[in-house]
C-alpha atoms as a PDB file:
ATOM      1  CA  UNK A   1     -13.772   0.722 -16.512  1.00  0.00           C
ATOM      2  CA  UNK A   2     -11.184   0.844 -13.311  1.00  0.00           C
ATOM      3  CA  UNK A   3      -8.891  -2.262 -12.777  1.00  0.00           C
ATOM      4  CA  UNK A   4      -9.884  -1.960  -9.064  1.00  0.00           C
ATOM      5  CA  UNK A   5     -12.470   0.131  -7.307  1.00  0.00           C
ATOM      6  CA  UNK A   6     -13.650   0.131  -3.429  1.00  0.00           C
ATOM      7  CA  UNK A   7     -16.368   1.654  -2.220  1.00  0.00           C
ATOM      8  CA  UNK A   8     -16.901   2.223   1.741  1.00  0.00           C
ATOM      9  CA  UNK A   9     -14.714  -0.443   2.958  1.00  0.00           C
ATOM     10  CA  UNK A  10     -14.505  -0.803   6.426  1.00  0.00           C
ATOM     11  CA  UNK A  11     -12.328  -3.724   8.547  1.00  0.00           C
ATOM     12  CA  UNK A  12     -12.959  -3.560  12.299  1.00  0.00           C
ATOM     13  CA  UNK A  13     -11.094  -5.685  14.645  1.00  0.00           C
ATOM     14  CA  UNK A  14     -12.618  -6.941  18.819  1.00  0.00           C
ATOM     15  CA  UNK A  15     -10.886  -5.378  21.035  1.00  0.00           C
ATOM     16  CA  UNK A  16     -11.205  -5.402  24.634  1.00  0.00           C
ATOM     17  CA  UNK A  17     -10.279  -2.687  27.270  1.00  0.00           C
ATOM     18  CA  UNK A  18     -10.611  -2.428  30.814  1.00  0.00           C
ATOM     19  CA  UNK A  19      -9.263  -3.978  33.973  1.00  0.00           C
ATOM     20  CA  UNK A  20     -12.106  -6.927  33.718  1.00  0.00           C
ATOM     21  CA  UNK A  21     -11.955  -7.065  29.859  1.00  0.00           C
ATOM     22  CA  UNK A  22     -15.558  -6.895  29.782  1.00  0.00           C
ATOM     23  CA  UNK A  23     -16.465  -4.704  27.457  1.00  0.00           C
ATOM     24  CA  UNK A  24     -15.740  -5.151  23.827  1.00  0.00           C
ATOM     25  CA  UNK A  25     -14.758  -2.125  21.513  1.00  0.00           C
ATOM     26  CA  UNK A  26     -13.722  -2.070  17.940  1.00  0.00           C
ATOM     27  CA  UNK A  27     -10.856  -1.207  16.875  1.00  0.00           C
ATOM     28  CA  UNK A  28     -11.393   1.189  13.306  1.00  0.00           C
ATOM     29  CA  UNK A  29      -8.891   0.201  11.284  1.00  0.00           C
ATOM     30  CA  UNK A  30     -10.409   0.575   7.755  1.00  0.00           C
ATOM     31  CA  UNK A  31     -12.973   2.896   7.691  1.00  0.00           C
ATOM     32  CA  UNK A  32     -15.061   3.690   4.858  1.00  0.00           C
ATOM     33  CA  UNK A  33     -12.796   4.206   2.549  1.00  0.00           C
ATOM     34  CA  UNK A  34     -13.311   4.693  -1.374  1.00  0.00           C
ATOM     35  CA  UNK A  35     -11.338   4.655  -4.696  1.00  0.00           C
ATOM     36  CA  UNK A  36     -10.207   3.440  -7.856  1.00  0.00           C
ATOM     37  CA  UNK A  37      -7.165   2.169  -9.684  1.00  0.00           C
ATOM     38  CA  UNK A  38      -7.389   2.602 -13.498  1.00  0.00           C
ATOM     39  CA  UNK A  39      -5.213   0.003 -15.504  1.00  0.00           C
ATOM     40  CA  UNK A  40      -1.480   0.845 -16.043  1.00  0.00           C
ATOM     41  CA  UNK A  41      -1.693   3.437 -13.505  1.00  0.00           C
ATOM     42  CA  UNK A  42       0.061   3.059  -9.579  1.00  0.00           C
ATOM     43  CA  UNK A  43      -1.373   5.036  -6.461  1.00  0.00           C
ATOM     44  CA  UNK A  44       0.541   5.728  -3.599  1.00  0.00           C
ATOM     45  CA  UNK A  45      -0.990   5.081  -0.360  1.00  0.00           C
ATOM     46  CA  UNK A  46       0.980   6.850   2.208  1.00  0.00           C
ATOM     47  CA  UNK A  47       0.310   7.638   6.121  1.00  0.00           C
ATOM     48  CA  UNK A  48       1.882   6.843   9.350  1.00  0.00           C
ATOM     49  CA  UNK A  49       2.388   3.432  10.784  1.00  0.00           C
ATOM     50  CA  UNK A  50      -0.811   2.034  12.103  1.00  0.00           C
ATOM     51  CA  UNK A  51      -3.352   4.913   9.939  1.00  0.00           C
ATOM     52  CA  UNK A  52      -4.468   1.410   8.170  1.00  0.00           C
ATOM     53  CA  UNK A  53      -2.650   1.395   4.959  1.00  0.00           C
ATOM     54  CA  UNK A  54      -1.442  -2.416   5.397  1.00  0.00           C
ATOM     55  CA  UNK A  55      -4.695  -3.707   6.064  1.00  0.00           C
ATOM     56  CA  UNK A  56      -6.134  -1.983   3.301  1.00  0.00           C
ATOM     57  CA  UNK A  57      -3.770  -3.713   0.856  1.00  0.00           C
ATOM     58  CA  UNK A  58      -4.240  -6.975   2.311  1.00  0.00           C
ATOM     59  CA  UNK A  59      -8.048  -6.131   1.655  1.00  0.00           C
ATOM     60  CA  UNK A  60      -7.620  -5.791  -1.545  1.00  0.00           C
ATOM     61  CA  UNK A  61      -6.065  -9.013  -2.198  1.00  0.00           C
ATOM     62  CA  UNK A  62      -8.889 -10.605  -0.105  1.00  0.00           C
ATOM     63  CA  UNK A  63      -6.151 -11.502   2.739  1.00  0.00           C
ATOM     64  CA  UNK A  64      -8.248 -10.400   4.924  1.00  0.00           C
ATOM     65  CA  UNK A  65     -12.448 -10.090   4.883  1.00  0.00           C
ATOM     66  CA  UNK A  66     -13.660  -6.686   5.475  1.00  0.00           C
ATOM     67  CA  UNK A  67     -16.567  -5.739   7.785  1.00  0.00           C
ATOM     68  CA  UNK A  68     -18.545  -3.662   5.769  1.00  0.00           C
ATOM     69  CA  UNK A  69     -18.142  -1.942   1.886  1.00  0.00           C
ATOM     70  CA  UNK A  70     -17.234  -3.612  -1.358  1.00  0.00           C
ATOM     71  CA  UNK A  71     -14.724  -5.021  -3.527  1.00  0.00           C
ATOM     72  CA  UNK A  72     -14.654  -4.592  -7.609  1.00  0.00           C
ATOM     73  CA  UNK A  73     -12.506  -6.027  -9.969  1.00  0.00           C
ATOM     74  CA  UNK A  74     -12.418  -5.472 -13.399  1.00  0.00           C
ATOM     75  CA  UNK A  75     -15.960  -4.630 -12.994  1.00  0.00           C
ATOM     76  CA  UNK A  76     -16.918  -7.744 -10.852  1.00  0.00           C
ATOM     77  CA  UNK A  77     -17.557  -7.646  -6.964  1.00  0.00           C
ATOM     78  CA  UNK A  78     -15.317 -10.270  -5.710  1.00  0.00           C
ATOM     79  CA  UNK A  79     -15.605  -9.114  -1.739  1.00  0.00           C
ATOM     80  CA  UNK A  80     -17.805 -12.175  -1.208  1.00  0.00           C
ATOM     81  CA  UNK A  81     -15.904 -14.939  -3.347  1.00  0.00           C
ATOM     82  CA  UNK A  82     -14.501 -17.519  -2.080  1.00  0.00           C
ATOM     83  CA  UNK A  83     -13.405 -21.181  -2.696  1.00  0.00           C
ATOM     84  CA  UNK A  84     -12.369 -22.250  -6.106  1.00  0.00           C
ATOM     85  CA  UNK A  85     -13.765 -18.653  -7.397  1.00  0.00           C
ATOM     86  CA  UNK A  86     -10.826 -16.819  -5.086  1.00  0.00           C
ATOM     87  CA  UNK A  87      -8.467 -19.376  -5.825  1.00  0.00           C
ATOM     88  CA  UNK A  88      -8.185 -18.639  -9.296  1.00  0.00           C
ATOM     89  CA  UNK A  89      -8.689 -14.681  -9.381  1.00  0.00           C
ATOM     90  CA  UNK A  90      -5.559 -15.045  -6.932  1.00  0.00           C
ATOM     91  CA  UNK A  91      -3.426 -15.469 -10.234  1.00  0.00           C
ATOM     92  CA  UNK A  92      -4.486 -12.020 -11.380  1.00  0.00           C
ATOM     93  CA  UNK A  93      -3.693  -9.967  -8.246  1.00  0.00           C
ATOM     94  CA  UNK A  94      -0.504 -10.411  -6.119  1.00  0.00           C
ATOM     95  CA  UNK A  95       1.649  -8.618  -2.949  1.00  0.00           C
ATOM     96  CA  UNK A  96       4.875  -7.762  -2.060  1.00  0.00           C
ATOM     97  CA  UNK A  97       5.435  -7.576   1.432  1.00  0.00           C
ATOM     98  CA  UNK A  98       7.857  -5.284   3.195  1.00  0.00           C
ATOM     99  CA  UNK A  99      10.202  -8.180   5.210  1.00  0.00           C
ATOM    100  CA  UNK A 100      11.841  -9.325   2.729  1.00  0.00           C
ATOM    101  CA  UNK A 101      13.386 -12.060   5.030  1.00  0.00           C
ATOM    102  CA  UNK A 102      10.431 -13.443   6.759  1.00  0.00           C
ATOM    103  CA  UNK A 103       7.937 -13.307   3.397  1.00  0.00           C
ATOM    104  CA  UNK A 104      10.286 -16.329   2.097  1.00  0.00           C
ATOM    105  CA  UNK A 105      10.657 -19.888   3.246  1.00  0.00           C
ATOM    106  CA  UNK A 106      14.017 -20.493   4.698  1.00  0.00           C
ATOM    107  CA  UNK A 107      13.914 -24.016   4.000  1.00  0.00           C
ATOM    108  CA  UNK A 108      13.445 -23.839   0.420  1.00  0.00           C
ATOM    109  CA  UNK A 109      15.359 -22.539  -2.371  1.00  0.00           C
ATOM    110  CA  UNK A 110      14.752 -19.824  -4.586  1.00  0.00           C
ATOM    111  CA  UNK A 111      13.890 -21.444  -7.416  1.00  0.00           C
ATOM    112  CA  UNK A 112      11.727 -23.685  -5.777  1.00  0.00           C
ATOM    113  CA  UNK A 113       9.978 -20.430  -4.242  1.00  0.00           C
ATOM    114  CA  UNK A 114       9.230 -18.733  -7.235  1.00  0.00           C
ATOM    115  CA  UNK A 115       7.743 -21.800  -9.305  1.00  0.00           C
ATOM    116  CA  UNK A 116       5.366 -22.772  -6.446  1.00  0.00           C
ATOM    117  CA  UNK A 117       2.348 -20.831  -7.565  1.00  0.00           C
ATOM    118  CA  UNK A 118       2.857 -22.584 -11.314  1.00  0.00           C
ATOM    119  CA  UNK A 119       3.065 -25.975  -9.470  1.00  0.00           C
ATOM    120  CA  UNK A 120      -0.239 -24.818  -7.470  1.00  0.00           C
ATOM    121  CA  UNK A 121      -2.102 -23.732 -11.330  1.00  0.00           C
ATOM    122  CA  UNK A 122      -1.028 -26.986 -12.839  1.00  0.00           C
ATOM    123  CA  UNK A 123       2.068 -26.010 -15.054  1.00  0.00           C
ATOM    124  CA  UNK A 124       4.259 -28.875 -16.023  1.00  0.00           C
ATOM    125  CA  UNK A 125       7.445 -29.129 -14.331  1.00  0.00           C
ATOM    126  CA  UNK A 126       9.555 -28.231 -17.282  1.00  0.00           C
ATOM    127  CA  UNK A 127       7.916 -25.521 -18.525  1.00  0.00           C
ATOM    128  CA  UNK A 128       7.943 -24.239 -14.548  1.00  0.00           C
ATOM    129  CA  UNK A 129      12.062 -24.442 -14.516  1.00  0.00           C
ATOM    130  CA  UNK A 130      12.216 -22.630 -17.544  1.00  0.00           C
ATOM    131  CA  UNK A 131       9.239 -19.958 -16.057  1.00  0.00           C
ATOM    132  CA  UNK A 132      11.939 -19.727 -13.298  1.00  0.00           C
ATOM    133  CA  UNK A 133      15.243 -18.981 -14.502  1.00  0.00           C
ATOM    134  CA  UNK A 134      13.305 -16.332 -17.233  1.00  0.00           C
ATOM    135  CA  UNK A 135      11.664 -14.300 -13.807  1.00  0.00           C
ATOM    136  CA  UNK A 136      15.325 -14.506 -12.548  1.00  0.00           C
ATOM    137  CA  UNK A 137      16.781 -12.699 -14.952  1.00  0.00           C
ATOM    138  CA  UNK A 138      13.810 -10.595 -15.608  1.00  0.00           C
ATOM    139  CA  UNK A 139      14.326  -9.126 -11.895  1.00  0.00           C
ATOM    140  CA  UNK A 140      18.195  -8.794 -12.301  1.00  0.00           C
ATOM    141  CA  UNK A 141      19.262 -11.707 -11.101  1.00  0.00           C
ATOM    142  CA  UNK A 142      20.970 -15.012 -12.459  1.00  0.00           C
ATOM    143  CA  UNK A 143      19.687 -18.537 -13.580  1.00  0.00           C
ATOM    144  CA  UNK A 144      22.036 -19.924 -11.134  1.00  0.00           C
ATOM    145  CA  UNK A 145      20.610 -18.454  -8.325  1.00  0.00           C
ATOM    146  CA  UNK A 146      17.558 -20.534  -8.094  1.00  0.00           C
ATOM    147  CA  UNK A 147      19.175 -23.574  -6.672  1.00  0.00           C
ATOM    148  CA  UNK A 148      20.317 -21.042  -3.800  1.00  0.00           C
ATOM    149  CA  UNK A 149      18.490 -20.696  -0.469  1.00  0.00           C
ATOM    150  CA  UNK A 150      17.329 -17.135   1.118  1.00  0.00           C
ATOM    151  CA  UNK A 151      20.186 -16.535   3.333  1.00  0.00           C
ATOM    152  CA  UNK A 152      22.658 -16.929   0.865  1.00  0.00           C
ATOM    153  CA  UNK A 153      20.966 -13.583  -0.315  1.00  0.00           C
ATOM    154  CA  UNK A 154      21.182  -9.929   0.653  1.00  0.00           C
ATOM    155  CA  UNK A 155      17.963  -8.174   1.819  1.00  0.00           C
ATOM    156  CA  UNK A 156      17.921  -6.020  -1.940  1.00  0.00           C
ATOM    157  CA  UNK A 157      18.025  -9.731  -3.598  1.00  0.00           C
ATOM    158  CA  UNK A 158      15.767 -11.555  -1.510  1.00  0.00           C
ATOM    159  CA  UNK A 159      13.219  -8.454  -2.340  1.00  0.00           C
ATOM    160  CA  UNK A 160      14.040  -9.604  -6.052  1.00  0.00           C
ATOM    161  CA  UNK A 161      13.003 -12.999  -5.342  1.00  0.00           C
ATOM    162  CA  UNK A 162       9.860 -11.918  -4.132  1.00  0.00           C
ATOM    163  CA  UNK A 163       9.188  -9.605  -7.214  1.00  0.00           C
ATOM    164  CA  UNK A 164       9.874 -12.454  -9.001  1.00  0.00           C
ATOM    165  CA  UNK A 165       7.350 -14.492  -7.120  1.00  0.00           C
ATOM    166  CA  UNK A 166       4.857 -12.165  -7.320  1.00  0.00           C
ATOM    167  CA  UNK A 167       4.841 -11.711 -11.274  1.00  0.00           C
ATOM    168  CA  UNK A 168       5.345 -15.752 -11.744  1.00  0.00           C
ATOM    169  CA  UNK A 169       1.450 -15.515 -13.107  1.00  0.00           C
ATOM    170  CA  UNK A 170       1.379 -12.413 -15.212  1.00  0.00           C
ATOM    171  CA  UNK A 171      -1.411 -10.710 -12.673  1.00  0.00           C
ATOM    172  CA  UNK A 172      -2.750  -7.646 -13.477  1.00  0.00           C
ATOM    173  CA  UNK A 173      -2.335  -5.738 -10.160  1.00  0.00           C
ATOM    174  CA  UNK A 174       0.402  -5.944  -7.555  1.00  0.00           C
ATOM    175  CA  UNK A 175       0.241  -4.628  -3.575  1.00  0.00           C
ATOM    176  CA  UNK A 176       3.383  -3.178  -2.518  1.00  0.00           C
ATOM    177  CA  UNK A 177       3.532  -2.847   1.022  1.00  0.00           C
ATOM    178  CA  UNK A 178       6.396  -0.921   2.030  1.00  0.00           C
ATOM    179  CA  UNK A 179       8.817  -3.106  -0.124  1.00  0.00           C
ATOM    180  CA  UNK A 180      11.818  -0.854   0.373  1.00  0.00           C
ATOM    181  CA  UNK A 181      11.290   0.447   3.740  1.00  0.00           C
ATOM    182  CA  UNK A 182      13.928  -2.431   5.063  1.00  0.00           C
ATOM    183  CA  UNK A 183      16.460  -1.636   2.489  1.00  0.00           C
ATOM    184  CA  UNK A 184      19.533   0.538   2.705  1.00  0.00           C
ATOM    185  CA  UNK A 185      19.397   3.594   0.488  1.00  0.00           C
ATOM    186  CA  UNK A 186      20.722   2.906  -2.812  1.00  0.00           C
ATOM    187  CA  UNK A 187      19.247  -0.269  -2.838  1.00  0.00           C
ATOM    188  CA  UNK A 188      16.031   1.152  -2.432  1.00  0.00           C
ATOM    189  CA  UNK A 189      16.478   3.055  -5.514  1.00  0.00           C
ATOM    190  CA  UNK A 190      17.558   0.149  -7.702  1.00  0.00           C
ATOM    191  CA  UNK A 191      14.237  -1.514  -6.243  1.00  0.00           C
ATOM    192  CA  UNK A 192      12.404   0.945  -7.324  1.00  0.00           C
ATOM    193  CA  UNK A 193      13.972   1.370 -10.866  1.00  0.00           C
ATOM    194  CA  UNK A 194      13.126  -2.181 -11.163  1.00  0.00           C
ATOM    195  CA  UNK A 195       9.406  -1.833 -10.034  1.00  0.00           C
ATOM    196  CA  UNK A 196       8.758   1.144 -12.630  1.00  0.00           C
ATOM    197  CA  UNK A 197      10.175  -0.735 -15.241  1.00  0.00           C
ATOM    198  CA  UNK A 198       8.108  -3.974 -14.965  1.00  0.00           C
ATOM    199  CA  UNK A 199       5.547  -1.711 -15.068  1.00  0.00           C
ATOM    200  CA  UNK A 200       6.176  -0.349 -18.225  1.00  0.00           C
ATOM    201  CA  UNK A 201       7.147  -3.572 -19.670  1.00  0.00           C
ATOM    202  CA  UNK A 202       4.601  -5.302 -18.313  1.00  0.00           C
ATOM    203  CA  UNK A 203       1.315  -2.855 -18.517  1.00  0.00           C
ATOM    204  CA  UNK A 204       1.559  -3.577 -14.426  1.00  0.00           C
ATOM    205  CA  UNK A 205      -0.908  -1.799 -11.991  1.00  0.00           C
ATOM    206  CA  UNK A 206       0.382  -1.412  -8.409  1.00  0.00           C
ATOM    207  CA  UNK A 207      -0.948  -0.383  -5.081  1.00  0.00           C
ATOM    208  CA  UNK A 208       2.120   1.324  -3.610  1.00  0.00           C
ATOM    209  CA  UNK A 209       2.085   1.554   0.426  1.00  0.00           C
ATOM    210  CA  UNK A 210       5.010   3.298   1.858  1.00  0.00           C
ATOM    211  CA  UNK A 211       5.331   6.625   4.752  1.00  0.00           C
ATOM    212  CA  UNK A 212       8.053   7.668   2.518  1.00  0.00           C
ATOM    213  CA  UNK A 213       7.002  10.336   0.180  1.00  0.00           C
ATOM    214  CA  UNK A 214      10.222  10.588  -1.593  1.00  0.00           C
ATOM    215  CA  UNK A 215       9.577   7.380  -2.882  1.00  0.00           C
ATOM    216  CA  UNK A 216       6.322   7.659  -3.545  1.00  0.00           C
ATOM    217  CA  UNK A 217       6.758  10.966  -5.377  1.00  0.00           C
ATOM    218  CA  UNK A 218       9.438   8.801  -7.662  1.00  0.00           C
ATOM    219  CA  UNK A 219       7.235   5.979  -8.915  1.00  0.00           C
ATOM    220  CA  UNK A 220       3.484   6.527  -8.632  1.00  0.00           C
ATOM    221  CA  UNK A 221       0.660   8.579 -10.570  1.00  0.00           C
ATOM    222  CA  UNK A 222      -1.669   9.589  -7.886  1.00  0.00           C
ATOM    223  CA  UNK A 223      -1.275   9.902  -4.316  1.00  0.00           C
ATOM    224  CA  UNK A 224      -3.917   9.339  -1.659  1.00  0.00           C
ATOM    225  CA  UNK A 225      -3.131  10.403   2.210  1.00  0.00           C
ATOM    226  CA  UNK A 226      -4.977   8.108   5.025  1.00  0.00           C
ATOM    227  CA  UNK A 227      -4.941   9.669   8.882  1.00  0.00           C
ATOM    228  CA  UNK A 228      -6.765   6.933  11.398  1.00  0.00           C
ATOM    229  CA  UNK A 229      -8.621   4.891   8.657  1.00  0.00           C
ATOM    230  CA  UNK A 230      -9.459   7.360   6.763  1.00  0.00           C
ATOM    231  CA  UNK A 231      -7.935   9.050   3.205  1.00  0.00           C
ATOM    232  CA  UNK A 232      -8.223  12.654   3.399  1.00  0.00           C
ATOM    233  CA  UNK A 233      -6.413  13.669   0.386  1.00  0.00           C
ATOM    234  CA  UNK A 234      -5.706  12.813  -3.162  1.00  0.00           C
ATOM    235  CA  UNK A 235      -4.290  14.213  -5.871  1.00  0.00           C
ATOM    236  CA  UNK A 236      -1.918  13.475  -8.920  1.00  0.00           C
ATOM    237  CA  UNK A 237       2.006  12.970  -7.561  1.00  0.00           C
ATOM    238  CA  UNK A 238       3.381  15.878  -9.310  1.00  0.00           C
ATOM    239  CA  UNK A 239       1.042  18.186  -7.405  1.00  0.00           C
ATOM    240  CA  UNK A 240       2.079  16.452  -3.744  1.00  0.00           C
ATOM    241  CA  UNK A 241       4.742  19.138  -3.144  1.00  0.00           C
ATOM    242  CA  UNK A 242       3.023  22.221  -4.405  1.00  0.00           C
ATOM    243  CA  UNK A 243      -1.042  21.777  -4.218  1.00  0.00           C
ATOM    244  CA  UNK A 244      -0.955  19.674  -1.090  1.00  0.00           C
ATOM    245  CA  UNK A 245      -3.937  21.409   1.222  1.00  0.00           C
ATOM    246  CA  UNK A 246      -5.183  18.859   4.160  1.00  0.00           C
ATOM    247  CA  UNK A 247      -3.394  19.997   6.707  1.00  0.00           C
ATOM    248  CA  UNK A 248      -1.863  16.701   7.731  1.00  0.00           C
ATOM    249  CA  UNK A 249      -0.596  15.849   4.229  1.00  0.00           C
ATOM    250  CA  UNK A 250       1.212  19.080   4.562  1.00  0.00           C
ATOM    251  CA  UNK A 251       2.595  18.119   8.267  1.00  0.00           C
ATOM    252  CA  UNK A 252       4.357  14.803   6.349  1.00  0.00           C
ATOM    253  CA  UNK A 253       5.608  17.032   3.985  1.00  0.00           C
ATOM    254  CA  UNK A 254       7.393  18.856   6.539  1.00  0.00           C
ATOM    255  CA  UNK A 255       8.942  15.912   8.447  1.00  0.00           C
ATOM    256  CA  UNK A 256      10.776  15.078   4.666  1.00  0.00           C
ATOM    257  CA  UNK A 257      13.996  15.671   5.536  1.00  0.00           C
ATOM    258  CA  UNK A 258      15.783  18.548   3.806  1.00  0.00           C
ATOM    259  CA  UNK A 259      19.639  18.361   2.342  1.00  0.00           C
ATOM    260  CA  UNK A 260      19.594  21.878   3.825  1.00  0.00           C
ATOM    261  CA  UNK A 261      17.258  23.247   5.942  1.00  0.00           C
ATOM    262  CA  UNK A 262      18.159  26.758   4.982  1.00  0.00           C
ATOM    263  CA  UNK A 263      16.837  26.209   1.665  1.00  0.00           C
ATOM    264  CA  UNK A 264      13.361  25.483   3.056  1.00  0.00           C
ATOM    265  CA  UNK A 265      10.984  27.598   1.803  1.00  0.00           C
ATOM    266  CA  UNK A 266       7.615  28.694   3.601  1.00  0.00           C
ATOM    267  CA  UNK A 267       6.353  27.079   7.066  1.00  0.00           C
ATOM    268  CA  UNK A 268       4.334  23.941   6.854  1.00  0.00           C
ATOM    269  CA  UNK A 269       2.088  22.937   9.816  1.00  0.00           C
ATOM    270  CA  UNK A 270       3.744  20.356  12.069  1.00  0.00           C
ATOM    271  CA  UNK A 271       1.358  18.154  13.994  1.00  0.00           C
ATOM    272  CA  UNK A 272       1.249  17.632  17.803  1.00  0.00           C
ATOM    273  CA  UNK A 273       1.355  14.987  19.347  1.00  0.00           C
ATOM    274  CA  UNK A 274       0.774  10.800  18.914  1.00  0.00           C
ATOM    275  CA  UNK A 275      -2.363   9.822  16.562  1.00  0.00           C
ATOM    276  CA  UNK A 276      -5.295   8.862  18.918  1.00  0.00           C
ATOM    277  CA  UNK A 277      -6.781   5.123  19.649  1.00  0.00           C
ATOM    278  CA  UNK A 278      -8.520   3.413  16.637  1.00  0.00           C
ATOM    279  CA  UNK A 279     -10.732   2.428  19.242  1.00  0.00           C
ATOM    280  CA  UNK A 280     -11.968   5.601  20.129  1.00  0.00           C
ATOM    281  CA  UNK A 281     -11.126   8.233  17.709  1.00  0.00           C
ATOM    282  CA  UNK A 282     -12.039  11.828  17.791  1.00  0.00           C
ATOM    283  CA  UNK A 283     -14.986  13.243  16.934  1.00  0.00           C
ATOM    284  CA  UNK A 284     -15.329  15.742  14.034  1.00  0.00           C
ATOM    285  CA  UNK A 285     -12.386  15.714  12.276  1.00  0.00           C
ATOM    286  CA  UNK A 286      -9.861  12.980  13.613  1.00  0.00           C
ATOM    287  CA  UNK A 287      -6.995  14.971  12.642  1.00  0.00           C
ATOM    288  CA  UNK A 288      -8.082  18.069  14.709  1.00  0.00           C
ATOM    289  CA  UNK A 289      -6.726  16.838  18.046  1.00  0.00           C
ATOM    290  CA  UNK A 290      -3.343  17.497  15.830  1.00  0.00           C
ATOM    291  CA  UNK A 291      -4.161  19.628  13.466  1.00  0.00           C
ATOM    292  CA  UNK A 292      -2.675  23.424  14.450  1.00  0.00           C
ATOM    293  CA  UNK A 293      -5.616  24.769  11.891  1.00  0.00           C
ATOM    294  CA  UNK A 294      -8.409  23.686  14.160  1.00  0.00           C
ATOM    295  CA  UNK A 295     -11.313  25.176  14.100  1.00  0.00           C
ATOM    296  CA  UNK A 296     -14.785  24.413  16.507  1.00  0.00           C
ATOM    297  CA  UNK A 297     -16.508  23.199  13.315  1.00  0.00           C
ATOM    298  CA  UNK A 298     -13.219  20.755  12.782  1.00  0.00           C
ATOM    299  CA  UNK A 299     -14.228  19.433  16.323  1.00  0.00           C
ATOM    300  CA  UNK A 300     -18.226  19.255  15.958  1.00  0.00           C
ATOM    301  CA  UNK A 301     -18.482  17.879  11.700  1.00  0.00           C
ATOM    302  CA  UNK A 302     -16.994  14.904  10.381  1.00  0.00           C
ATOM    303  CA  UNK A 303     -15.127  16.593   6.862  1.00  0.00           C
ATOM    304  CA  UNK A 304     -16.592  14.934   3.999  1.00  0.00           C
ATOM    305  CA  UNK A 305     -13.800  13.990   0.942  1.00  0.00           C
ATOM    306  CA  UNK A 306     -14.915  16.203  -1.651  1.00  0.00           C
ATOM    307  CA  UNK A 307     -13.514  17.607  -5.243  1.00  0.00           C
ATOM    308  CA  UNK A 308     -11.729  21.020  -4.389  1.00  0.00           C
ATOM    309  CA  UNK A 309      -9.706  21.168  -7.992  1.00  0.00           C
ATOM    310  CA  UNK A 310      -9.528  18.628 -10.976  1.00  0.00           C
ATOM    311  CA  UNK A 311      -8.537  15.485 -10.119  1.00  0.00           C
ATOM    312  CA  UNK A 312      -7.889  16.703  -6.281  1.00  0.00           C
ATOM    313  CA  UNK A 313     -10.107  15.145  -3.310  1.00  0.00           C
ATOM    314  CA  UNK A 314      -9.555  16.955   0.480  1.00  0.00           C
ATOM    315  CA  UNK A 315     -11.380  16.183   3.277  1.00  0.00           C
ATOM    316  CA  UNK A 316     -10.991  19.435   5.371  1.00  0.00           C
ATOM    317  CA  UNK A 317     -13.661  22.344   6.556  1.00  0.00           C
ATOM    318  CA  UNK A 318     -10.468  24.712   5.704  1.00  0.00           C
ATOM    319  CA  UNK A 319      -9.867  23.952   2.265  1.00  0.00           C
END
């Protein structure tokens, strides 16, 4: 049985256009997608900015309500809870947003931000300080540092703090979004050290949102590729590089920057252009206004996502 599985989910937003804003259009930002999420393992979600891959996440943690499609948990549809039911499958299923500043309260301290969600499940307040200061040193930091307040922090620490908040009630899946995309580069890779090691320690499953596929490549076990609401490719991480075959999952590949260019090996397709209005997108394929593989069957038939190897999903007419 999967830890997490979606089927068709779908979150549309009103939107209005037009000079009288009279006419109401939706705007697609999750739509129809599927997958699963087996315990202990972490999938990537990568795309650009605004393909959906936020709003996804905060799906999954029942942030948001989607439109359409469903929600499983350990085996149990949970797209419809709500009340007391949500409140305490919240303790089993937690995020980690990508600001690290604006995702804690400046007004409190550290300490008291982490032991919150104990206060709000009923631990006693001992037992709480002592939950704190073991999370603080569990995500590198000290004991002392709970009576400190968020500015007194740098951006990798404050990121800490909100690890540490996250895990304060053992859950069973954690939604990364972008969590290192503010941070300079080395501290980026001691975030991510950390992240792959709770896992391990912890039997952790993540949901790991981020554009960059260096980092993705680093710390999860599948990637899937979402263009416009959509995922149109998936595959196992160490294949990203060398089986990669939608077209636009090998047009990321190609922005990765190189250490030398002269080393690069083989020409990748780069895309054209901006990515077209949620509101409105393409018909056919919704890459193929970008895609320099186009063909007239890309513009007339929606690709379906379909097994082309083991363990390897592409939605293209061309592969």
């Amino acid at each position: 049985m999967s830890l997490l599985e979606v089927k068709e989910l779908v979150k549309h937003y009103a939107g209005k256009r037009g000079i009288f804003a009279g006419h109401q259009e939706k705007v697609r930002a999750v739509d129809g997608v599927s997958f699963s999420l087996a315990r202990g393992e972490t999938l990537g979600l990568v795309g650009e900015s605004g393909c959906g891959k936020s709003t996804l996440g905060r799906l999954v943690v029942r942030l948001e309500e989607p439109t359409a499609g469903k929600i499983f948990f350990t085996g149990e549809e949970i797209s419809g809870w709500t009340g007391r039911k949500l409140r305490e499958l919240r303790s089993r299923f937690q995020i980690i947003f990508q600001d690290s500043s604006s995702s804690l309260n400046s007004r409190r301290t550290a300490g008291a931000i982490i032991e919150e969600p104990l206060a709000n499940f009923g631990m006693r307040k001992g037992e709480r300080r002592e939950r704190v200061r073991e999370l603080l040193t569990l995500v590198g930091l000290e004991p002392e540092h709970a009576a400190h307040y968020p500015h007194e922090f740098s951006g990798g620490q404050r990121q800490r703090i909100n690890i540490a908040r996250a895990l304060t009630l053992q859950p069973e899946l954690i939604v990364c979004d972008e969590p290192v995309s503010s941070l300079d580069v080395s501290i980026r890779a001691q975030i991510l050290n950390l992240l792959r090691e709770l896992k391990k320690r912890m039997g952790l499953s993540y949901l790991f949102i981020s554009h960059d596929l260096a980092a993705v490549n680093y710390l999860v076990d599948r990637v899937a590729v979402m263009y416009l609401g959509k995922i149109v490719e998936m595959l196992p991480a160490e294949g990203l590089v060398s089986q990669a075959r939608h077209p636009y999952t090998l047009a990321l590949l190609r922005a990765v920057p190189e250490p030398d260019p002269r080393q690069r090996t083989g020409q990748k397709p780069v895309m054209r252009g901006e990515p077209p209005d949620p509101v409105s997108p393409p018909a056919g394929c919704r890459f193929h206004p970008r895609c320099p593989e186009a063909r007239d069957v890309c513009r007339q038939n929606e690709p379906v996502l379909r097994e082309v190897e083991e363990g390897q999903l592409v939605a293209c007419h061309l592969s």
